[in-house]
Structure formats: C-alpha cells, structure tokens
Protein backbone atom coordinates (compact mmCIF):
# COMPACT_ATOMS: atom_id res chain seq x y z
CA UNK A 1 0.00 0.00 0.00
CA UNK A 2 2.74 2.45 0.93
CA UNK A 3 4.06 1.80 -2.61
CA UNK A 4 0.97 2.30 -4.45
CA UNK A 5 0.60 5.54 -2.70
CA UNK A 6 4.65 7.14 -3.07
CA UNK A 7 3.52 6.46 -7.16
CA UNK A 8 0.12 7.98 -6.73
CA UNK A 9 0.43 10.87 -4.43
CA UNK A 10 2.63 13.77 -4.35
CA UNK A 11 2.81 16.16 -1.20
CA UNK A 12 1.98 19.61 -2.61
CA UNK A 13 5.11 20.68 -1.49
CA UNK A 14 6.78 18.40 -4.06
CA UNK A 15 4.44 19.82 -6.61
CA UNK A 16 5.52 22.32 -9.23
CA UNK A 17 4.41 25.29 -8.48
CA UNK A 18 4.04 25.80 -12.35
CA UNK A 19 1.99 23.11 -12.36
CA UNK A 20 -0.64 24.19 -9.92
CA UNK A 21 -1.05 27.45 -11.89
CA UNK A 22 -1.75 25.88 -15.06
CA UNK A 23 -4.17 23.08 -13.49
CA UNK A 24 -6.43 26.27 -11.55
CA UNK A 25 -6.02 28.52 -14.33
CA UNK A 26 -7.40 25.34 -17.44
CA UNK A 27 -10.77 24.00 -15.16
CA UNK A 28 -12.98 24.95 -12.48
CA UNK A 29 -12.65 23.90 -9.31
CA UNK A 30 -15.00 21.79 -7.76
CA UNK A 31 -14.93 21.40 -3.56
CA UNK A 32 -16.23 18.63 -1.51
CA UNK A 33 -16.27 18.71 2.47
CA UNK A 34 -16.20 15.53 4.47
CA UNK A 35 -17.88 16.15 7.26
CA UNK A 36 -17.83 14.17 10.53
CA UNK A 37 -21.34 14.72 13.29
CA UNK A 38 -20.85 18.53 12.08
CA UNK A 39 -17.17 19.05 11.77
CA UNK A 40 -14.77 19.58 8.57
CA UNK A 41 -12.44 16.81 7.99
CA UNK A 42 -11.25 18.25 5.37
CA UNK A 43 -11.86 19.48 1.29
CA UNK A 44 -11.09 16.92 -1.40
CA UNK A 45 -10.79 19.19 -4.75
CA UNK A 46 -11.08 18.76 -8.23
CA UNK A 47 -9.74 21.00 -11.19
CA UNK A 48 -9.85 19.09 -14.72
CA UNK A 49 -7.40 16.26 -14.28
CA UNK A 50 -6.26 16.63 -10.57
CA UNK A 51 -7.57 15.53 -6.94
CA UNK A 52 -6.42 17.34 -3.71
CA UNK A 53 -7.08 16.40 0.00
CA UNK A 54 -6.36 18.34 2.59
CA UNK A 55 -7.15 18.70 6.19
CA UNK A 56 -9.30 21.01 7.80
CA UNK A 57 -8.21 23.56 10.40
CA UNK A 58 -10.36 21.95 12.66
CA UNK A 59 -9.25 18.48 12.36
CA UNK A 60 -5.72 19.37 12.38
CA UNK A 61 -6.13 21.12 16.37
CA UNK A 62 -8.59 18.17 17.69
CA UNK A 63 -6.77 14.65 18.73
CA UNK A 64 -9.80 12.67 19.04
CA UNK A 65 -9.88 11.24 15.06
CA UNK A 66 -6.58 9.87 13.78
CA UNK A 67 -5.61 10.88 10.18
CA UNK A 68 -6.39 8.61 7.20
CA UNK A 69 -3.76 5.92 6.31
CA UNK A 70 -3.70 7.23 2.62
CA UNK A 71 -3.40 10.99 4.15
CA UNK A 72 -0.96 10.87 7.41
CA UNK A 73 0.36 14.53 7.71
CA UNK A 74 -2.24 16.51 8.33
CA UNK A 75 -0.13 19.78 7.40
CA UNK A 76 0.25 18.79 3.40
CA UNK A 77 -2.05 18.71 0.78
CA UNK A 78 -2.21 15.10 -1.57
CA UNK A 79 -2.43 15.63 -5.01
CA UNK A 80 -3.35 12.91 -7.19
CA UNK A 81 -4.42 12.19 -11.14
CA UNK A 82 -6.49 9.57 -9.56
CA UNK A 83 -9.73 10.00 -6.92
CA UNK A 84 -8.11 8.43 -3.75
CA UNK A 85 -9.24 4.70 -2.96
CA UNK A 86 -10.86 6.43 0.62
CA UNK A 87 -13.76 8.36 -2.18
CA UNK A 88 -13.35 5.89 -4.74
CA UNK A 89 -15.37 3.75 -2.79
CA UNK A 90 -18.12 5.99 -2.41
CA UNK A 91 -18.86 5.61 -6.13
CA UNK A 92 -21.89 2.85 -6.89
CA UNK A 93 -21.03 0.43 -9.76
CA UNK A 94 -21.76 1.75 -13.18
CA UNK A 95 -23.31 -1.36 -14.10
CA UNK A 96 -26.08 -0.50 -11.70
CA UNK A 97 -29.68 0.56 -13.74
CA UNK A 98 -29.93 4.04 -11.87
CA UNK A 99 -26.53 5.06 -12.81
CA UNK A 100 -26.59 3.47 -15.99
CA UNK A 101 -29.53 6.23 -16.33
CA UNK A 102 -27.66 8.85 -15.00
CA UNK A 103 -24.64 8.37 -16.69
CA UNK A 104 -26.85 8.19 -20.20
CA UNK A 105 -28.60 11.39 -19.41
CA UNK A 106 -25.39 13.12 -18.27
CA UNK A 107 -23.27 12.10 -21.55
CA UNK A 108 -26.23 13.52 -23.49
CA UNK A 109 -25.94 16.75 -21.42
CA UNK A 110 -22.26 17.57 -21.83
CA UNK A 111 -21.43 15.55 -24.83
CA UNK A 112 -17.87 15.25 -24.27
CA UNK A 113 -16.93 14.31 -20.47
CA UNK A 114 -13.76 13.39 -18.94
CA UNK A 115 -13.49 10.03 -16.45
CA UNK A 116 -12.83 12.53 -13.03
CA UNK A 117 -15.66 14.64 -14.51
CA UNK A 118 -17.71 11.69 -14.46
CA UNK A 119 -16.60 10.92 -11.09
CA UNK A 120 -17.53 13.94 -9.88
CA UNK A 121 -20.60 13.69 -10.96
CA UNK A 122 -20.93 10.23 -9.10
CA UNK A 123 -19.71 12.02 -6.25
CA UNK A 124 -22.28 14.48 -6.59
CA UNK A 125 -25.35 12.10 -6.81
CA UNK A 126 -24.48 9.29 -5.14
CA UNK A 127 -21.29 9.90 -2.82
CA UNK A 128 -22.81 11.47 -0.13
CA UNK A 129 -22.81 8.44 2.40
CA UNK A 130 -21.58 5.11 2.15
CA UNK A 131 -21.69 1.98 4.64
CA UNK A 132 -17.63 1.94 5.12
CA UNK A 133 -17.15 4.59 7.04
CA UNK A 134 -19.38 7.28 8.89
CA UNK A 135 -18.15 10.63 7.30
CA UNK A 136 -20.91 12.46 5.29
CA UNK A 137 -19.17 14.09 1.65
CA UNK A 138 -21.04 17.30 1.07
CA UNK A 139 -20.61 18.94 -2.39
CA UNK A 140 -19.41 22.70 -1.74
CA UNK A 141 -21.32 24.91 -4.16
C-alpha cells in the first residue's frame, strides 16, 4: 500500500508550483467537504485532471480522530491524477440501472466528459454516504 501511494500521491510541497497554476487557471474547481457529526475533515478538490485532500483547520487542532492511512500529515495537501481509494469507494457500480440512467442522461448533457468529470458527478449524486465509514461528503457549491 505504501508503494501504491509514493507512485500515486505527491505532497503539494513536491508539486511544481508551475503546475498548480496551469491546473487552476485550465478548469474549475470543484470542492467537496467531508464532514464528521458537524465538523470539517477536510476538502477533497477537483480541477480538470487533478484531486487534492487536505485537512481542515479543525481536524488538524482536535486529537480525538486519527488521520487517514492514505493521508498521514495533516499539514500537506495530496495531489493525485487519480480520486483516492478512501472516495473511490463511495462511487456505486456503473453497471447498476440508476446510474446506468444517470450516466446516459449526463453524456447527453455535456457531450464530451472526462473520467474525473464523471466521477464527480458520481460524487455528486451518489457519494454522499456510504456503509464503510461514517463521514458524510457534502458537495461545496
């Protein structure tokens, strides 16, 4: 596991600052909150072809709730080309009749969409709650 994530995840420290600019300046951001009985966790971000945890304020000064294994410093951010394996798993299977549906209807919408921008729209609809853990993802609009 701590393999898989050294080749998935960079610290944003590591990250090119270039690289940010061009990623915020090419998409627009979409913010999710993970939310725990009324607190921020944390944002999980997405900007065209690039995720981004990060901690919460809040979470970082409390000592009750350990960090995630796939996010141990709470002081960096995680950027990723993939949606980390903690949200994947909020996503249904697309073989599913409802989300065949919505995936249908939302192809006919936009026309041309990307695999995170399908994602996020999985997120969106779907993501909110799931049965493996008890943190509630709220899209930020």
């Amino acid at each position: 596991m701590k393999a898989w994530l050294k080749n998935r995840w960079k610290r944003s420290d590591e990250a090119s600052t270039q690289d940010a600019e061009k990623q915020m300046q090419s998409a627009p951001r979409i913010v999710f909150r993970l939310i725990y009985k009324n607190d921020e966790i944390g944002t999980l971000e997405f900007s065209g072809d690039k995720w981004v945890f990060a901690y919460s304020d809040w979470f970082k000064n409390q000592s009750d709730i350990e960090p995630f294994a796939n996010f141990p410093d709470v002081n960096h951010e995680y950027v990723s080309n993939d949606l980390p394996p903690f949200f994947e798993s909020r996503l249904p299977g697309i073989s599913q009749p409802q989300v065949e549906a919505y995936l249908a209807l939302l192809k006919e919408r936009e026309k041309t969409i990307n695999e995170g921008q399908k994602k996020v729209a999985l997120l969106k609809k779907f993501g909110r709650h799931t049965i493996t853990n008890p943190f509630e993802l709220q899209p930020a609009f």
